[in-house]
N, C-alpha and C. Protein backbone atom coordinates (compact mmCIF):
# COMPACT_ATOMS: atom_id res chain seq x y z
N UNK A 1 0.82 -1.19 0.00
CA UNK A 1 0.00 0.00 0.00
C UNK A 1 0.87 1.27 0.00
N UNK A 2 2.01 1.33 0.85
CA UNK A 2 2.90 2.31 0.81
C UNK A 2 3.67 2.57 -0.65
N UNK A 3 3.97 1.42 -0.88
CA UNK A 3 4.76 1.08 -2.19
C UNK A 3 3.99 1.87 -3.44
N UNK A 4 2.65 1.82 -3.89
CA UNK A 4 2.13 2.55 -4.84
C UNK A 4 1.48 3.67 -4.50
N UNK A 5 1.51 4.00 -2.62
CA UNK A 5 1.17 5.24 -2.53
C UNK A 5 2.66 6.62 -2.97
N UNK A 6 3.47 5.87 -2.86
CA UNK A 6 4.59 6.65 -3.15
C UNK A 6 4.82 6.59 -4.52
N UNK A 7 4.47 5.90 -5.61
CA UNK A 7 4.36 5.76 -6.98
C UNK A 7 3.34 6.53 -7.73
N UNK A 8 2.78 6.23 -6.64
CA UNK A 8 1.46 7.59 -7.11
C UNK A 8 1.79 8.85 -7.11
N UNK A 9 2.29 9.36 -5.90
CA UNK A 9 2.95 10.47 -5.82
C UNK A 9 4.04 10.82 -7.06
N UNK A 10 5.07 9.55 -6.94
CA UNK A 10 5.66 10.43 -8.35
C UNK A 10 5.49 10.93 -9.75
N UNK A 11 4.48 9.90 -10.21
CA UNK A 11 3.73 9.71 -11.20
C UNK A 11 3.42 11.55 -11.17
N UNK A 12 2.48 11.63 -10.13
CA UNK A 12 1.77 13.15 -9.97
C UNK A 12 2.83 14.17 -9.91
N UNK A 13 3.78 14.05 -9.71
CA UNK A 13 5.00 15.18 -9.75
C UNK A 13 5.57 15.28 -10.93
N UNK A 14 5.61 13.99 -11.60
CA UNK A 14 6.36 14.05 -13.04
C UNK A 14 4.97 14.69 -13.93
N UNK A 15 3.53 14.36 -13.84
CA UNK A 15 2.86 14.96 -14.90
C UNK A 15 2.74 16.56 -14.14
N UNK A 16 3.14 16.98 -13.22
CA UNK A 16 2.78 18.37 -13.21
C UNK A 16 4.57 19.35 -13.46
N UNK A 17 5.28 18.11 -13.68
CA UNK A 17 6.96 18.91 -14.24
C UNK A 17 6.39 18.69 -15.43
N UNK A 18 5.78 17.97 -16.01
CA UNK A 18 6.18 17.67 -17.66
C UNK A 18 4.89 18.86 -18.08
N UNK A 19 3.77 19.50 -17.68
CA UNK A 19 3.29 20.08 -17.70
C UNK A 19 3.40 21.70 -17.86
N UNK A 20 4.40 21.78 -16.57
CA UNK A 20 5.17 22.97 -16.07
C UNK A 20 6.25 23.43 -17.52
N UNK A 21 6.91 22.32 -17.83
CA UNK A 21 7.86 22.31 -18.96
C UNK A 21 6.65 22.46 -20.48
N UNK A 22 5.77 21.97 -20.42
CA UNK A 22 4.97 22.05 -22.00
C UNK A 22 4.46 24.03 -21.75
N UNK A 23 4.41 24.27 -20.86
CA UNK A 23 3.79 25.65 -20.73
C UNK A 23 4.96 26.64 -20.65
N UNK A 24 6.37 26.51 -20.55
CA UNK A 24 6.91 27.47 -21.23
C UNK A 24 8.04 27.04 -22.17
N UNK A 25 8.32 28.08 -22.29
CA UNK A 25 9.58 27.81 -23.65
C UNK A 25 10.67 27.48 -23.54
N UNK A 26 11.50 26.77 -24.70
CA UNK A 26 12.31 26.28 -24.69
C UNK A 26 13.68 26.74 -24.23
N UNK A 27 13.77 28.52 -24.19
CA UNK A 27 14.31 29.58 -23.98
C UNK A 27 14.40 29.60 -22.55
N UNK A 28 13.76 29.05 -22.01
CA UNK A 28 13.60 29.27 -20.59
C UNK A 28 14.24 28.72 -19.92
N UNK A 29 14.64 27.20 -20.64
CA UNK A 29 15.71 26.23 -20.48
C UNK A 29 17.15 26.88 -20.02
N UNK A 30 17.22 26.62 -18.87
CA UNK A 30 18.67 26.94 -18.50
C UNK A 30 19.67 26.67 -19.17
N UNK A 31 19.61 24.52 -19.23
CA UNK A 31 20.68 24.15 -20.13
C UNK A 31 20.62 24.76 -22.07
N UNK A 32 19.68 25.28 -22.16
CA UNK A 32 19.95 25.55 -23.50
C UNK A 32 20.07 26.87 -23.40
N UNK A 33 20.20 27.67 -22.43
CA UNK A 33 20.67 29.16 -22.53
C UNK A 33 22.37 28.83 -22.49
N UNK A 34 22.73 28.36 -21.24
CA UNK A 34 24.23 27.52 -21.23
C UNK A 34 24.53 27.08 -22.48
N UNK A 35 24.22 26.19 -23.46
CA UNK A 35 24.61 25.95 -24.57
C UNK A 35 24.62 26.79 -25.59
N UNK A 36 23.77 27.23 -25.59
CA UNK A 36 23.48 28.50 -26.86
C UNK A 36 24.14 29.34 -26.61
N UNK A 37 25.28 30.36 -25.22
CA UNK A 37 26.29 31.09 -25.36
C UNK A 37 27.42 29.84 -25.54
N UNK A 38 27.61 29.20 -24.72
CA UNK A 38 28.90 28.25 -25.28
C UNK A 38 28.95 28.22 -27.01
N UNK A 39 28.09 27.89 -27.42
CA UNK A 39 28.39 27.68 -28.98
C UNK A 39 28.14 29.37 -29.61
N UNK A 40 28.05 29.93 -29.27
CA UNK A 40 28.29 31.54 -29.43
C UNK A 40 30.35 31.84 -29.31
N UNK A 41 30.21 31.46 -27.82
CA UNK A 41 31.97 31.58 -27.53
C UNK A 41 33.00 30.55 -28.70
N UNK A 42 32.53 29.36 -28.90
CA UNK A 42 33.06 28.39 -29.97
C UNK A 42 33.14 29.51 -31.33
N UNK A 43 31.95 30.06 -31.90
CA UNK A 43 32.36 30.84 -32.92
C UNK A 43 33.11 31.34 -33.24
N UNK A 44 33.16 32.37 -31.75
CA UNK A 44 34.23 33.38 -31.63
C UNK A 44 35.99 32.51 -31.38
N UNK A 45 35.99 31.56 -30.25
CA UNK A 45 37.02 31.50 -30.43
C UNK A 45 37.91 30.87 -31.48
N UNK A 46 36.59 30.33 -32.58
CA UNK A 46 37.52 29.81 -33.99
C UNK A 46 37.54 30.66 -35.15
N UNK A 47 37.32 32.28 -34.90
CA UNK A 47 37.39 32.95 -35.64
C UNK A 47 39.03 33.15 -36.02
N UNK A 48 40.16 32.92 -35.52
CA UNK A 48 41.25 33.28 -36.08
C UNK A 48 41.80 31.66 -36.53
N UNK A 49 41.30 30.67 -36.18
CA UNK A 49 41.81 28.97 -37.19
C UNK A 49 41.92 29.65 -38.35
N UNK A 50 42.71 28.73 -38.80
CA UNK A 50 43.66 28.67 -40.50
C UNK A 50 42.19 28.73 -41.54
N UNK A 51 42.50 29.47 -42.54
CA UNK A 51 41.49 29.57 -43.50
C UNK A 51 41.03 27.93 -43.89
N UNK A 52 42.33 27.07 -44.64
CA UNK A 52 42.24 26.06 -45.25
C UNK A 52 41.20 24.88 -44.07
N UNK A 53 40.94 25.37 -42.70
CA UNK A 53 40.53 24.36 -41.74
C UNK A 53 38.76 24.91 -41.24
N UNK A 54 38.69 26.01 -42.80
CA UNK A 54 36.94 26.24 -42.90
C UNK A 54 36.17 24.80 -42.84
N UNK A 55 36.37 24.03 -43.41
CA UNK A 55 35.71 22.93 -43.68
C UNK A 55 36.18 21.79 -42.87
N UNK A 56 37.18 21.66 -42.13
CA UNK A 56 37.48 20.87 -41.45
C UNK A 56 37.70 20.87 -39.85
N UNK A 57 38.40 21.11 -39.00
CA UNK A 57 37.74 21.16 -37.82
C UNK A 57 37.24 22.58 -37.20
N UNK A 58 36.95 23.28 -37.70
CA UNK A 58 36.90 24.63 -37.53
C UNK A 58 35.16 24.23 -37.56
N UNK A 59 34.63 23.80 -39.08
CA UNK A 59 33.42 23.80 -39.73
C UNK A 59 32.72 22.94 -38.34
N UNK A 60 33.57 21.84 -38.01
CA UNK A 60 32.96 20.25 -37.60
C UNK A 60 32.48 20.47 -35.87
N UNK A 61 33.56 21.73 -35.53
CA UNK A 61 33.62 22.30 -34.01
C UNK A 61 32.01 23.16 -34.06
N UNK A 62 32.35 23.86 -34.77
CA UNK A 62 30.92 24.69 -34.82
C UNK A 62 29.66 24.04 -35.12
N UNK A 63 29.48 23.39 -36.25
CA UNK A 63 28.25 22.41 -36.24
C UNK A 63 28.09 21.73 -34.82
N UNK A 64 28.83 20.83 -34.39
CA UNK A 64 28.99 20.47 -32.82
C UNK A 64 28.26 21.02 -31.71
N UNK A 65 29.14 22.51 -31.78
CA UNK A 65 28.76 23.52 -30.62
C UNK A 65 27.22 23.79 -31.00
N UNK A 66 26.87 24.18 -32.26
CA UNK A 66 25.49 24.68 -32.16
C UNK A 66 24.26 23.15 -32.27
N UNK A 67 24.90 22.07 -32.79
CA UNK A 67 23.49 21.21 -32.39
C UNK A 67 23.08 21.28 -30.98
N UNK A 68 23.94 21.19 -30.61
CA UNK A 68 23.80 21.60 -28.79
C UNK A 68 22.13 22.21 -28.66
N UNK A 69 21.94 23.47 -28.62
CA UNK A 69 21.26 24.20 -28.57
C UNK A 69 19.71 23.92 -29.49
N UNK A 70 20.23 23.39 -30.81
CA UNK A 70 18.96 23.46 -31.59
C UNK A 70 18.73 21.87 -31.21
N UNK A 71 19.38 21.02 -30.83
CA UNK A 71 18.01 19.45 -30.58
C UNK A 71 17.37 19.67 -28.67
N UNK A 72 18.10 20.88 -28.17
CA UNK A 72 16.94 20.50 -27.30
C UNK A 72 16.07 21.65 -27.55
N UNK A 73 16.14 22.67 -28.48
CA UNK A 73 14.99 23.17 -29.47
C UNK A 73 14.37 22.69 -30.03
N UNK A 74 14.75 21.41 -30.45
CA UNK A 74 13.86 21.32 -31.61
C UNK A 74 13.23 19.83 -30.86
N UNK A 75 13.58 18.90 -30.05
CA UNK A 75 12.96 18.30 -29.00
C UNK A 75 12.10 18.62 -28.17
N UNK A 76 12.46 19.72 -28.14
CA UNK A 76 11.12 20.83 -27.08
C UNK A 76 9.87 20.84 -27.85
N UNK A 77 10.43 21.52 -28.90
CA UNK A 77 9.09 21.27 -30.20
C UNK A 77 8.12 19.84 -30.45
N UNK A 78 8.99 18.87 -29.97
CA UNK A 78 8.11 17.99 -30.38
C UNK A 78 7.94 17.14 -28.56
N UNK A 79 7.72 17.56 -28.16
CA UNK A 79 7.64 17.12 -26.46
C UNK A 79 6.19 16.69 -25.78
N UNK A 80 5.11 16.47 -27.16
CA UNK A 80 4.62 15.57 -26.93
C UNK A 80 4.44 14.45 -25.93
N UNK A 81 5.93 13.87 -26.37
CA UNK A 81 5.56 12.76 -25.76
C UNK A 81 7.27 12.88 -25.06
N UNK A 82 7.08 12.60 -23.96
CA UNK A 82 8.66 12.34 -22.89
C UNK A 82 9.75 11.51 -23.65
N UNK A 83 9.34 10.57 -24.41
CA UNK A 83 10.20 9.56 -24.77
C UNK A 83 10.82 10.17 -25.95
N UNK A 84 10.02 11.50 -26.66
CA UNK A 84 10.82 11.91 -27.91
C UNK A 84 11.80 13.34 -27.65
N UNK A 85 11.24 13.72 -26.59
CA UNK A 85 11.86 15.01 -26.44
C UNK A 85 13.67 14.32 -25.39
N UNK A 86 13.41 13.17 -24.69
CA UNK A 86 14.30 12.38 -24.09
C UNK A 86 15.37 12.10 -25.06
N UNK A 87 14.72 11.59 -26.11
CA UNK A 87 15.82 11.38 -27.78
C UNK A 87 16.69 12.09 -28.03
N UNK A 88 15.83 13.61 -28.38
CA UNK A 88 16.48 15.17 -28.88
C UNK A 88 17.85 15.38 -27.91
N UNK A 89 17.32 15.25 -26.25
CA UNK A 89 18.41 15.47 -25.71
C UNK A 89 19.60 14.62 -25.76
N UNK A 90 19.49 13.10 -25.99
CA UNK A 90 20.49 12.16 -25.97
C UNK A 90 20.95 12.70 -26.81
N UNK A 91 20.62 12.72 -28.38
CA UNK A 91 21.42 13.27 -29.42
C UNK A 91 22.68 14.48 -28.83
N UNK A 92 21.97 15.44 -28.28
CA UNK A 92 22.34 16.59 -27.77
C UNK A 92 23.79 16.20 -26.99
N UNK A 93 23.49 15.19 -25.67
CA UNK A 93 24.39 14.72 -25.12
C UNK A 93 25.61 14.27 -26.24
N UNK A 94 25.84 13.64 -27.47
CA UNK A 94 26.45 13.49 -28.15
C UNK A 94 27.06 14.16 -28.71
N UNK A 95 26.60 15.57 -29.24
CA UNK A 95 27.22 16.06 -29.44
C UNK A 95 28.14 16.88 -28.72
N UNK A 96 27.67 17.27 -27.55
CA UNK A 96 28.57 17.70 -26.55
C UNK A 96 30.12 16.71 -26.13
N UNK A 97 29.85 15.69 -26.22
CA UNK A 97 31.27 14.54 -26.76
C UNK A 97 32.18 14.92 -27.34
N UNK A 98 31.29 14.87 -28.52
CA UNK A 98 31.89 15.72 -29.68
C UNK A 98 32.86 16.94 -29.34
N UNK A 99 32.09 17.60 -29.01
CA UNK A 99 32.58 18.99 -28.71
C UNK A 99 34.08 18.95 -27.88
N UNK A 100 33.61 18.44 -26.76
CA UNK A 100 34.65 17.48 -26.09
C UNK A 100 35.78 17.04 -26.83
N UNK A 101 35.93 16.35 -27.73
CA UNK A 101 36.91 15.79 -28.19
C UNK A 101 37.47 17.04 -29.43
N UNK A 102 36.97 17.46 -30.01
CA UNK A 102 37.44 18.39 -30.46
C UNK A 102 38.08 19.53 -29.83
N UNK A 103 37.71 19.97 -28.87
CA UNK A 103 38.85 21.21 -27.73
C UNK A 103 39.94 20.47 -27.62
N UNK A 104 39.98 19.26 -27.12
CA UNK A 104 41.15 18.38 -26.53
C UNK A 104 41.68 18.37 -28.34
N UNK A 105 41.56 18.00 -29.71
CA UNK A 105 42.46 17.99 -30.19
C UNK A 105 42.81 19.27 -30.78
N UNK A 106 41.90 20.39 -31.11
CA UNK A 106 42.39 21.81 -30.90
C UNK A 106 43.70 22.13 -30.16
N UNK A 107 43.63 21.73 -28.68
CA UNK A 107 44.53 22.10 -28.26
C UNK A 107 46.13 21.67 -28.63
N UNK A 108 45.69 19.77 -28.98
CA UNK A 108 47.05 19.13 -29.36
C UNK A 108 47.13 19.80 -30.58
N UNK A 109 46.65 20.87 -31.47
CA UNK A 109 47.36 20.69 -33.25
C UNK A 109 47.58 22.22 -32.51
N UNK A 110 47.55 22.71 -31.37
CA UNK A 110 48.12 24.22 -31.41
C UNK A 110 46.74 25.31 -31.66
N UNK A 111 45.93 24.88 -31.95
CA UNK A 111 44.58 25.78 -32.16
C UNK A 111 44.14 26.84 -30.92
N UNK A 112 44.40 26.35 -29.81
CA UNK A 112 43.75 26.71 -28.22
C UNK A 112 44.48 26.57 -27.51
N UNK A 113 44.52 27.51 -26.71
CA UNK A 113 45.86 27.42 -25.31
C UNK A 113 45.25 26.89 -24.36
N UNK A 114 46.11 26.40 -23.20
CA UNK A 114 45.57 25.45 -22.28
C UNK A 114 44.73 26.38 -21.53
N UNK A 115 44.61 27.72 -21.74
CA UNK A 115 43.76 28.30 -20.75
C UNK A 115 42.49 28.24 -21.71
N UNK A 116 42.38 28.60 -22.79
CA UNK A 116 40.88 28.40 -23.54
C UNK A 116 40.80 27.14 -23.50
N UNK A 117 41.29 26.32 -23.29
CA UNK A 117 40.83 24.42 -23.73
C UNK A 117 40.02 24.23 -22.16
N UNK A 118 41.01 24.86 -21.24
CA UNK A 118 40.11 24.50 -20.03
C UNK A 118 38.76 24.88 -19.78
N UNK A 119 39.06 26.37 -20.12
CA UNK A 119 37.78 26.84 -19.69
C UNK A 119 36.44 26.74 -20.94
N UNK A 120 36.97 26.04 -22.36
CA UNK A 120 35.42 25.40 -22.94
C UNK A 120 35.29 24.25 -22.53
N UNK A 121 36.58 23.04 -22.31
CA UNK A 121 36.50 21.17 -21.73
C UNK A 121 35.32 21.70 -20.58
N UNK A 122 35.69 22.86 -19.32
CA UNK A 122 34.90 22.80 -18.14
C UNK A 122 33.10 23.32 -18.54
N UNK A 123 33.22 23.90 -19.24
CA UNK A 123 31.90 24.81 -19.81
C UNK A 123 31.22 23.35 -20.41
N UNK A 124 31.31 22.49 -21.05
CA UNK A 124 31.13 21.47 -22.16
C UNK A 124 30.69 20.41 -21.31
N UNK A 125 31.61 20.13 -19.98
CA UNK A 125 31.57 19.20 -18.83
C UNK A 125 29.77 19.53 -18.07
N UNK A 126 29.86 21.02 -17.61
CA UNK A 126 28.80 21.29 -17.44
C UNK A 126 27.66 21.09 -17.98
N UNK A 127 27.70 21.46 -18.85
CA UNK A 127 26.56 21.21 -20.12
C UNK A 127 26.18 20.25 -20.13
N UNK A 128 26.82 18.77 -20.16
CA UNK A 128 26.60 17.38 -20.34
C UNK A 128 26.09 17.26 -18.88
N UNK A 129 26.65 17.67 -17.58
CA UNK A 129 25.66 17.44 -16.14
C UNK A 129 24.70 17.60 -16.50
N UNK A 130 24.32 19.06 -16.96
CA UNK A 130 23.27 19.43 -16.85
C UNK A 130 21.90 18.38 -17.77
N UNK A 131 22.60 18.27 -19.10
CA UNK A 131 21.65 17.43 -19.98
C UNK A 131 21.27 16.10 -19.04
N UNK A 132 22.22 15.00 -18.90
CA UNK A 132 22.35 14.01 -17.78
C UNK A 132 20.92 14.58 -16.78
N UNK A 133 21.21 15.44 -15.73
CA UNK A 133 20.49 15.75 -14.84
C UNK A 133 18.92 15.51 -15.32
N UNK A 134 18.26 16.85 -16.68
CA UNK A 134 17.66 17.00 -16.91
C UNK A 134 16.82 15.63 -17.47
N UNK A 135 17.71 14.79 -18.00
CA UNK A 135 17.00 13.79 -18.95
C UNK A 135 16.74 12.41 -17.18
N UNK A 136 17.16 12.65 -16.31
CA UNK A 136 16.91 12.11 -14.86
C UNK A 136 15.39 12.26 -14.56
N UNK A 137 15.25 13.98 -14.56
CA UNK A 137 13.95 14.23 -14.62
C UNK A 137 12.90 13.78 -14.90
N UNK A 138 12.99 13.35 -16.52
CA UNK A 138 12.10 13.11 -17.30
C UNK A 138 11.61 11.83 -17.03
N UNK A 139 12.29 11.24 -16.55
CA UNK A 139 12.54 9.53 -16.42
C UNK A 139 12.00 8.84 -15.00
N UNK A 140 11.99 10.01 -13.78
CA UNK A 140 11.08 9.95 -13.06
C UNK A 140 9.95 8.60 -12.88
């Protein structure tokens, strides 16, 4: 009796978060305000990379940095249903990997000094808590 009175309860907390979350915007999202300047700062700090590395890790860093931002936009959009907007963010989580592994070899080809590598690896680290955290939520 205790056992599904407390199941009950969560049940009722998760439909009035998932509720709370369908009634405002995606903007409102902490982790995607966090991501959406991080991949702002990524722009900027690959504005001086080698011309010839437009298309190559320069291009691959930035696509990276900004899916960030647009799948839990565009997951939000379709948030329907928990299990699809849960997707958007895994993706999301991936690319933040991504992102990840690209600062770290930025730094080895000379692109980023150990003080910018730290402080996007730590920004990037965050980001992924935060997604992690959030997709905890949902799962409730």
């Amino acid at each position: 009796m205790q056992v599904e009175r407390k199941l009950d309860v969560r049940l009722w907390i998760l439909d009035i978060r998932w509720v709370k979350l369908k009634m405002s915007g995606f903007k409102e999202l902490k982790v995607y305000q966090k991501s959406y300047k991080a991949a702002r700062a990524v722009y900027l700090m690959t504005e001086n990379n080698a011309k010839e590395e437009k298309y190559g890790i320069t291009g691959q860093i930035r696509r990276a940095s900004l899916s960030i931002p647009l799948n839990i936009a565009e997951g939000y959009a379709k948030k329907e249903s928990q299990n699809e907007f849960k997707r958007y963010l895994l993706i999301a989580i991936g690319s933040v990997n991504e992102v990840l592994v690209l600062i770290d070899f930025s730094k080895d080809i000379g692109y980023l000094s150990e003080e910018k590598h730290q402080k996007a690896y730590k920004e990037y680290e965050e980001i992924a808590k935060m997604l992690n955290s959030f997709i905890k939520t949902l799962n409730l």
